[in-house]
C-alpha atoms as a PDB file:
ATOM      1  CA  UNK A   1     -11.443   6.797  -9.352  1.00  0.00           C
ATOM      2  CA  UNK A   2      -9.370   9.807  -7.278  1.00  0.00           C
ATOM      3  CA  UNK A   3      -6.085   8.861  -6.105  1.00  0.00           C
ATOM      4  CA  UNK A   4      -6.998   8.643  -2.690  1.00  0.00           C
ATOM      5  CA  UNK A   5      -9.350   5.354  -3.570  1.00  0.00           C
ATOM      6  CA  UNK A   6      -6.380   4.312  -5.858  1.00  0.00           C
ATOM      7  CA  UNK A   7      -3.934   4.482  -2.804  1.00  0.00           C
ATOM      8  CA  UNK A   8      -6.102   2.687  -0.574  1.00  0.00           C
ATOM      9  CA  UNK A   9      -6.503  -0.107  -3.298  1.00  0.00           C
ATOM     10  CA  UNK A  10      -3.236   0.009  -4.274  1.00  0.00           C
ATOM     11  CA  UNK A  11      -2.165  -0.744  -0.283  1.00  0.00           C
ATOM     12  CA  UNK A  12      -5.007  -3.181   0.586  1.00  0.00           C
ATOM     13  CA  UNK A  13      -4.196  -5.486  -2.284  1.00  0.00           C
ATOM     14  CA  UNK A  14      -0.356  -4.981  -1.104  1.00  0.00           C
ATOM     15  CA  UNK A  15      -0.461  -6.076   2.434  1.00  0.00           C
ATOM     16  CA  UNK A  16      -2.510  -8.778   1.173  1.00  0.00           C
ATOM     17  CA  UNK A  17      -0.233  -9.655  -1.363  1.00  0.00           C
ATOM     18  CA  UNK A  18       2.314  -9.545   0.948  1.00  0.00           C
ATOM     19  CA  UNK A  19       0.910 -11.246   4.221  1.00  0.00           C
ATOM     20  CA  UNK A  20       0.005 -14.598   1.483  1.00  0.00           C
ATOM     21  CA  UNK A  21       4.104 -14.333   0.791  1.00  0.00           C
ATOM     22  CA  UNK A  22       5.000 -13.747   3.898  1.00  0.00           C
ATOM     23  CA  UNK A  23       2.824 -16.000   6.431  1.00  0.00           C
ATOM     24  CA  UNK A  24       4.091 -20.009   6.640  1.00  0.00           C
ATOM     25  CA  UNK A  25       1.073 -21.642   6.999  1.00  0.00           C
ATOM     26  CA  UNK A  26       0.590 -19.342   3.687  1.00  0.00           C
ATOM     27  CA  UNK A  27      -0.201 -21.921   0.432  1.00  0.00           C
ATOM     28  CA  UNK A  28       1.925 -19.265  -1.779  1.00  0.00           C
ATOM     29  CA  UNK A  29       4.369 -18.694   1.016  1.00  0.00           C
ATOM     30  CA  UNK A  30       8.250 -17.827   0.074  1.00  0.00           C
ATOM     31  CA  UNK A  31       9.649 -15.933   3.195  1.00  0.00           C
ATOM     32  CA  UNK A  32       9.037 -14.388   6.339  1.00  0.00           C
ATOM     33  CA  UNK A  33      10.989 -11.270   4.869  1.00  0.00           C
ATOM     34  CA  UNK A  34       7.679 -10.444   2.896  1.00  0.00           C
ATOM     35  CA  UNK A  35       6.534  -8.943   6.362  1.00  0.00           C
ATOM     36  CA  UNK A  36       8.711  -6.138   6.501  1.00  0.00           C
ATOM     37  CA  UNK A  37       7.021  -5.024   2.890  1.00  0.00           C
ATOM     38  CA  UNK A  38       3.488  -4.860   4.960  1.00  0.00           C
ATOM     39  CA  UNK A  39       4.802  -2.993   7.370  1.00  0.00           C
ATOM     40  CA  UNK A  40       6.516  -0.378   5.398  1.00  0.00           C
ATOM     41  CA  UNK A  41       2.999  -0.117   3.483  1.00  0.00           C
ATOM     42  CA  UNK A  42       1.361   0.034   7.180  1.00  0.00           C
ATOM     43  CA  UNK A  43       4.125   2.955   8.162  1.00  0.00           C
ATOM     44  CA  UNK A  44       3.337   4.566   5.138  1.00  0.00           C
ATOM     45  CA  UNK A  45      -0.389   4.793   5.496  1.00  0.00           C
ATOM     46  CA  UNK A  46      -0.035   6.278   8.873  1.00  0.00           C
ATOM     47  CA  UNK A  47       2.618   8.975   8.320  1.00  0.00           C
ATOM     48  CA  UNK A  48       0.387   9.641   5.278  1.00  0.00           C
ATOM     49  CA  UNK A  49      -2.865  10.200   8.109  1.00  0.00           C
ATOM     50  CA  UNK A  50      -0.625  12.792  10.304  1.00  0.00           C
ATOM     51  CA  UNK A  51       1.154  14.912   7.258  1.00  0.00           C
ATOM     52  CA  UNK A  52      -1.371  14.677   4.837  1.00  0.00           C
ATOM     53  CA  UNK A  53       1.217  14.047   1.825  1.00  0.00           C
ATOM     54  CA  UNK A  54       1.553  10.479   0.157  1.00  0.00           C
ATOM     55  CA  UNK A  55       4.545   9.613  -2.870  1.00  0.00           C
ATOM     56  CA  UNK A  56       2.147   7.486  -4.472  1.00  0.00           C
ATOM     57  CA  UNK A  57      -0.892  10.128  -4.776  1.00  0.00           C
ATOM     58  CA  UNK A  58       1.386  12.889  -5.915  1.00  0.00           C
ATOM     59  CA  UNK A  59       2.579  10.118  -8.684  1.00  0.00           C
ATOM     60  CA  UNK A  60      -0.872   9.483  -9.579  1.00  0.00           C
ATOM     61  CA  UNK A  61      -2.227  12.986 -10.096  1.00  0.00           C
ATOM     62  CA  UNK A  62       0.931  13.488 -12.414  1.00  0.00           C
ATOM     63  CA  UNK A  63      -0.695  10.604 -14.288  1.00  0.00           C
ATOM     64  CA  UNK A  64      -4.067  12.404 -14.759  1.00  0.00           C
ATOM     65  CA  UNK A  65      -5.743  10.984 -11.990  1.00  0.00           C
ATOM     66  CA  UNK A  66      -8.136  13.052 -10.509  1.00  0.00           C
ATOM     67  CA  UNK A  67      -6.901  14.244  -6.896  1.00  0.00           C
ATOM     68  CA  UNK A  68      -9.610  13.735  -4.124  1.00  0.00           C
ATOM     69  CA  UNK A  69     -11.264  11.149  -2.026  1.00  0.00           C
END
């Protein structure tokens, strides 16, 4: 896998890791506060469209991922 497919992995399980945690109605739910985690993942993913630089694939090539999409 390149780090870009990691990322997007790495993010999808995330927001819907956090939206179970987060939502009432949620079986697994423990607070609402879980919501501003998906959002800081969905802020992150956009900047990360317009500059073209993401923390998390820099940290993965530096573990020997390969870079790429």
């Amino acid at each position: 896998m390149t780090t870009w497919r990691v990322t997007r992995a790495v993010a999808g399980f995330f927001i819907l890791l956090t939206l179970a945690l987060g939502i009432p109605g949620s079986p697994v739910f423990v607070s609402q506060w879980w919501l501003a985690f998906t959002a800081f993942v969905g802020l992150n993913l956009l900047q990360s469209a317009f500059t073209q630089w993401c923390l998390m694939a820099n940290m993965l090539k530096k573990l020997g991922i390969q870079p790429g999409c």
